[in-house]
PDB file of N, CA and C in Angstrom:
ATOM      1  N   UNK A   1      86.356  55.565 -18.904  1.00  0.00           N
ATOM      2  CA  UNK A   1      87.032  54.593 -18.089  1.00  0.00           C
ATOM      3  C   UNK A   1      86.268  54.452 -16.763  1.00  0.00           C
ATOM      4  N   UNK A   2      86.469  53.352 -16.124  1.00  0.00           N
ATOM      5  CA  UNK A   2      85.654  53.211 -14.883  1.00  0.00           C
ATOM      6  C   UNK A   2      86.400  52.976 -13.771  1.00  0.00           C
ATOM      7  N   UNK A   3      86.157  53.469 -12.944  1.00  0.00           N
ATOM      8  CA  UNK A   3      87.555  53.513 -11.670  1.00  0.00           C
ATOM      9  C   UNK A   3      86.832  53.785 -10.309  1.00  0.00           C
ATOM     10  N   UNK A   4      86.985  52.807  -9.598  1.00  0.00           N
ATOM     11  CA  UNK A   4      86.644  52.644  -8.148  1.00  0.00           C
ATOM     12  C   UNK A   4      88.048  53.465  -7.093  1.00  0.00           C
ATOM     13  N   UNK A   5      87.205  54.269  -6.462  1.00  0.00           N
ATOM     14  CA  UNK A   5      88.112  55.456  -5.600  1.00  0.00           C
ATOM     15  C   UNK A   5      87.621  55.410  -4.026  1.00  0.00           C
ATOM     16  N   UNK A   6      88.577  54.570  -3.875  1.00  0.00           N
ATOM     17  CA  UNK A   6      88.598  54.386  -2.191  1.00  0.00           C
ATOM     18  C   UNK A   6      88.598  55.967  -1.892  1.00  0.00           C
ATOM     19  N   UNK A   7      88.137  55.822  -0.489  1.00  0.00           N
ATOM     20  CA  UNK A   7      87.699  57.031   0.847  1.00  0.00           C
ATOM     21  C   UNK A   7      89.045  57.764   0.857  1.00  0.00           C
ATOM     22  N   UNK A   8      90.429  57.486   0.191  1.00  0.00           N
ATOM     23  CA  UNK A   8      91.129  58.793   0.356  1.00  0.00           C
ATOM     24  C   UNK A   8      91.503  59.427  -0.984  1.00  0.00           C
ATOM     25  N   UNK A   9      90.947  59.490  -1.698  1.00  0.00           N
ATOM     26  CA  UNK A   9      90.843  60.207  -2.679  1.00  0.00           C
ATOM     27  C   UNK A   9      89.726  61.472  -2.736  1.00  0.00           C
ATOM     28  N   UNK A  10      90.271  62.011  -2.824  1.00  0.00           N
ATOM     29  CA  UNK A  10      89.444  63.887  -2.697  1.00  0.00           C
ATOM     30  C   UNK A  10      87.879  63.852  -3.147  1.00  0.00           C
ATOM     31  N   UNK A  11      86.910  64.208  -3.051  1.00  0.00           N
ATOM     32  CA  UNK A  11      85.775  64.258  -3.962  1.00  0.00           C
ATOM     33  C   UNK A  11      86.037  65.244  -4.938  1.00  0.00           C
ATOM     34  N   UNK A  12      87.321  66.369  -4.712  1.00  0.00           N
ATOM     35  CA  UNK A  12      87.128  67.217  -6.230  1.00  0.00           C
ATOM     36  C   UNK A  12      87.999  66.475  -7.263  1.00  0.00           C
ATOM     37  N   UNK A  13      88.609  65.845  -6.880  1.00  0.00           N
ATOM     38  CA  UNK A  13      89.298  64.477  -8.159  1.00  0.00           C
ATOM     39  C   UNK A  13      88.073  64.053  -8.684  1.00  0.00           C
ATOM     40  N   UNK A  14      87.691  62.898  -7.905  1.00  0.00           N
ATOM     41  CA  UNK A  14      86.374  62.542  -8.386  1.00  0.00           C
ATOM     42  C   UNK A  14      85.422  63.418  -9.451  1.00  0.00           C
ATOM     43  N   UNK A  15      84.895  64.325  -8.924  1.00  0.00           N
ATOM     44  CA  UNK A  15      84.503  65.550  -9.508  1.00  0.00           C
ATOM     45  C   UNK A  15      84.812  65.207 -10.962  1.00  0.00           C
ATOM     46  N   UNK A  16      86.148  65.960 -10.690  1.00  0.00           N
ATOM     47  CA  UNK A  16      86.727  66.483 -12.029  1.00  0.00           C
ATOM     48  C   UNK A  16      87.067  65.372 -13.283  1.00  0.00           C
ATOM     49  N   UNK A  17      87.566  64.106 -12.421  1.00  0.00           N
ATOM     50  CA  UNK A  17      87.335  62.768 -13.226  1.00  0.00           C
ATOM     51  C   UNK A  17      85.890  62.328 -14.001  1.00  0.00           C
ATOM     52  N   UNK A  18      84.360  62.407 -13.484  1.00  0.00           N
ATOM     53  CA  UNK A  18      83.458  62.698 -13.782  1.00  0.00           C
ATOM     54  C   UNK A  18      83.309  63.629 -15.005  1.00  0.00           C
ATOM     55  N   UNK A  19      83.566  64.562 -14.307  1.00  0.00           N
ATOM     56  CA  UNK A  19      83.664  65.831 -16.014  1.00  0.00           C
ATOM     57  C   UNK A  19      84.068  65.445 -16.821  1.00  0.00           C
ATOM     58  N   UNK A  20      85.133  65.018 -16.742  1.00  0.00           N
ATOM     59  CA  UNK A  20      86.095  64.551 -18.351  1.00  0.00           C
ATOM     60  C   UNK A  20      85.357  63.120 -18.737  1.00  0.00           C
ATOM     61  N   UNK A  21      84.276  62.790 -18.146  1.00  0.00           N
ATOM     62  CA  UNK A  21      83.470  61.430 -18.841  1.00  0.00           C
ATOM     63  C   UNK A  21      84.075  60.110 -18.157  1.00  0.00           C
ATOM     64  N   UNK A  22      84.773  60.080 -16.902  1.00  0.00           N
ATOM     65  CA  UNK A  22      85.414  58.303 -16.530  1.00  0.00           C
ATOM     66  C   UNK A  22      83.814  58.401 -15.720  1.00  0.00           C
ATOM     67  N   UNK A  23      83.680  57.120 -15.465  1.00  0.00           N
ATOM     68  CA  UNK A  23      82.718  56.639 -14.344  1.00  0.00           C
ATOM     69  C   UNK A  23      83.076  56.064 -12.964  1.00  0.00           C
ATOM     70  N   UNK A  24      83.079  56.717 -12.015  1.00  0.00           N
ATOM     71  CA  UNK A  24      83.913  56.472 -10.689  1.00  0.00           C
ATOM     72  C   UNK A  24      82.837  56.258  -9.980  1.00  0.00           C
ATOM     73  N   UNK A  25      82.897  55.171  -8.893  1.00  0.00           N
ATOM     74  CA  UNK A  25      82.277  54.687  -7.452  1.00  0.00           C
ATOM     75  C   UNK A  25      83.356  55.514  -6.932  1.00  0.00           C
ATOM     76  N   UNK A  26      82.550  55.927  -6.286  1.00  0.00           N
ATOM     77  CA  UNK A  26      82.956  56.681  -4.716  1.00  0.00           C
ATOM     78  C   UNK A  26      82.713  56.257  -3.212  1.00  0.00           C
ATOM     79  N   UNK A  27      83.538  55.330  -3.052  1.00  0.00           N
ATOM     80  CA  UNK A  27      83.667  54.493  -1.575  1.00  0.00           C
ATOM     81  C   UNK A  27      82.982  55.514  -0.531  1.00  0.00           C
ATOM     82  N   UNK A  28      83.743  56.792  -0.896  1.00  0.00           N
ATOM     83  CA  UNK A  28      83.463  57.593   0.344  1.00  0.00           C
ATOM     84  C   UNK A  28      81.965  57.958   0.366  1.00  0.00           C
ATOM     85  N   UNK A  29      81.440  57.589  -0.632  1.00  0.00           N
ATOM     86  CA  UNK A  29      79.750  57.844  -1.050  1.00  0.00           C
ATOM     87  C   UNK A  29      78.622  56.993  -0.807  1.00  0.00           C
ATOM     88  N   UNK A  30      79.376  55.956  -1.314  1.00  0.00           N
ATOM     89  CA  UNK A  30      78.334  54.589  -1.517  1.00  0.00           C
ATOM     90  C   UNK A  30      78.299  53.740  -0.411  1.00  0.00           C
ATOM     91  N   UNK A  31      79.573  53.558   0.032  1.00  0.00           N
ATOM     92  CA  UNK A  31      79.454  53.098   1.292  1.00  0.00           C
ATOM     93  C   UNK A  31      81.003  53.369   2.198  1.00  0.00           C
ATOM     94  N   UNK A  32      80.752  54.821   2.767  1.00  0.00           N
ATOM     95  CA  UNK A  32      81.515  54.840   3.072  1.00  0.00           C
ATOM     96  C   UNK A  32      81.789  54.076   4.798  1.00  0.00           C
ATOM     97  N   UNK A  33      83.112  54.074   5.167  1.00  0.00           N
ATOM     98  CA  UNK A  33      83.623  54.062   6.755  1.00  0.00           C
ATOM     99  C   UNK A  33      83.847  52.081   6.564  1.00  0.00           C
ATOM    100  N   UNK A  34      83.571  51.029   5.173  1.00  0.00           N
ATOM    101  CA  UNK A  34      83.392  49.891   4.892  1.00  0.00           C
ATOM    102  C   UNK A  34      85.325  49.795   5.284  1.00  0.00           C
ATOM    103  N   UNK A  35      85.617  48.520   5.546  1.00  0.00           N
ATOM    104  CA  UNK A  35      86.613  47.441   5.969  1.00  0.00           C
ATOM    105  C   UNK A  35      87.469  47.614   4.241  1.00  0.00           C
ATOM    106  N   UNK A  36      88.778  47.574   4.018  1.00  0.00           N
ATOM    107  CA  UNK A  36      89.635  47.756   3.071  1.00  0.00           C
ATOM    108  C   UNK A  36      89.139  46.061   2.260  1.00  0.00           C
ATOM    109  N   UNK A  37      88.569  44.976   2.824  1.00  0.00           N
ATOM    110  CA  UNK A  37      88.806  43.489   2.096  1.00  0.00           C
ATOM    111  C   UNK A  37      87.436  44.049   1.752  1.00  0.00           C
ATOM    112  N   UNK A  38      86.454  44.509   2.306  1.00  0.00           N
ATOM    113  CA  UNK A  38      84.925  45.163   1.461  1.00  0.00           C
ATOM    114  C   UNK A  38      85.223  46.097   0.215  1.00  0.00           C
ATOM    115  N   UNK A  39      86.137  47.010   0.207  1.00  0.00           N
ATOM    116  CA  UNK A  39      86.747  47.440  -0.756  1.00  0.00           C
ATOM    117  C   UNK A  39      87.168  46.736  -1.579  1.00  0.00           C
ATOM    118  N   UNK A  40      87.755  45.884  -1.584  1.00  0.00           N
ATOM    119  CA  UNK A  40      88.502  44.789  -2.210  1.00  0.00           C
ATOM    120  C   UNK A  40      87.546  43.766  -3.496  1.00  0.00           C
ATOM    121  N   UNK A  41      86.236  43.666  -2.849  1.00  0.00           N
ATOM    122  CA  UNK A  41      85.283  42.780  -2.725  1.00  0.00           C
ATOM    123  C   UNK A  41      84.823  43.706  -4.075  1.00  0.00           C
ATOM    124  N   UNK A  42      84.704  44.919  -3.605  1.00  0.00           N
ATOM    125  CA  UNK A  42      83.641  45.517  -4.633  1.00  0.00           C
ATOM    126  C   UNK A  42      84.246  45.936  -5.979  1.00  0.00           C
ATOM    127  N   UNK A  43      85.720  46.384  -5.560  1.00  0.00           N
ATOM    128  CA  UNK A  43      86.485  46.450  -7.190  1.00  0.00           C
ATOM    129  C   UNK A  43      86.478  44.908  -7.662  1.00  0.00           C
ATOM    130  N   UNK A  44      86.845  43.585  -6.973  1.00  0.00           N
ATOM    131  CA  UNK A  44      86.731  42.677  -8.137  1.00  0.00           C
ATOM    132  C   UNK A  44      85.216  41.968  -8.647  1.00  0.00           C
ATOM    133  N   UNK A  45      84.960  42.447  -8.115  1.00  0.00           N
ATOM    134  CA  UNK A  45      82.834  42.256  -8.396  1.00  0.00           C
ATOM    135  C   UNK A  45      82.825  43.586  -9.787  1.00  0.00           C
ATOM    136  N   UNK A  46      83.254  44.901  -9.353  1.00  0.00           N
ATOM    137  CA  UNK A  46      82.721  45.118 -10.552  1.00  0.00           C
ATOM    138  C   UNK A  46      83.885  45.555 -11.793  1.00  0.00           C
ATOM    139  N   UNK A  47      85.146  45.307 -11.420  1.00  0.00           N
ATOM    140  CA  UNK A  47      85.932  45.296 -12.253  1.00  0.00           C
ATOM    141  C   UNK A  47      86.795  43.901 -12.080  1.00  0.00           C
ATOM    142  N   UNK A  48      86.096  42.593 -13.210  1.00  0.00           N
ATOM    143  CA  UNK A  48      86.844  41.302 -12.764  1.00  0.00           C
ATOM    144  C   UNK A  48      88.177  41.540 -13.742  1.00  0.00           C
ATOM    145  N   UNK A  49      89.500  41.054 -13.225  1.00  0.00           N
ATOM    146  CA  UNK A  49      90.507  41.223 -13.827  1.00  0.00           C
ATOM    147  C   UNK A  49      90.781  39.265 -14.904  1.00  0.00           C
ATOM    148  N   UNK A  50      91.142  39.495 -16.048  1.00  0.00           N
ATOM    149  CA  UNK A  50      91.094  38.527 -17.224  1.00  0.00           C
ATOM    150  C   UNK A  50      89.793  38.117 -17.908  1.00  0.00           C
ATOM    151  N   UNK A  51      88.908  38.873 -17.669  1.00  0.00           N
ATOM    152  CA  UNK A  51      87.198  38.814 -18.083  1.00  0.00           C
ATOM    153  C   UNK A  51      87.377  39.681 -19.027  1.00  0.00           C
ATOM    154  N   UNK A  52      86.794  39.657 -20.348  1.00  0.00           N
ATOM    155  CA  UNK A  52      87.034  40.877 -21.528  1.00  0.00           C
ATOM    156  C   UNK A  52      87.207  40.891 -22.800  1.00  0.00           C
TER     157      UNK A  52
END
């Protein structure tokens, strides 16, 4: 599964989500300290909702 994890989510979630095989962006990684509508921007860029 693929799941975009805004800056308050733990990195050992992340982590451990990783282990079990999901594929997570990590806001707090990639770009973290970014504006919540930049967040916004990047889950529907890479997860478009009715595309599938």
């Amino acid at each position: 599964m693929r799941l975009l994890a805004d800056e308050n989510i733990p990195i050992l979630a992340i982590e451990l989500l990783r282990r079990n095989g999901h594929d997570v962006l990590a806001i707090a990684v990639s770009t973290p300290s970014i504006c919540d509508d930049d967040v916004m921007l990047i889950g529907s860029s890479l997860f478009p909702v009715g595309k599938g």
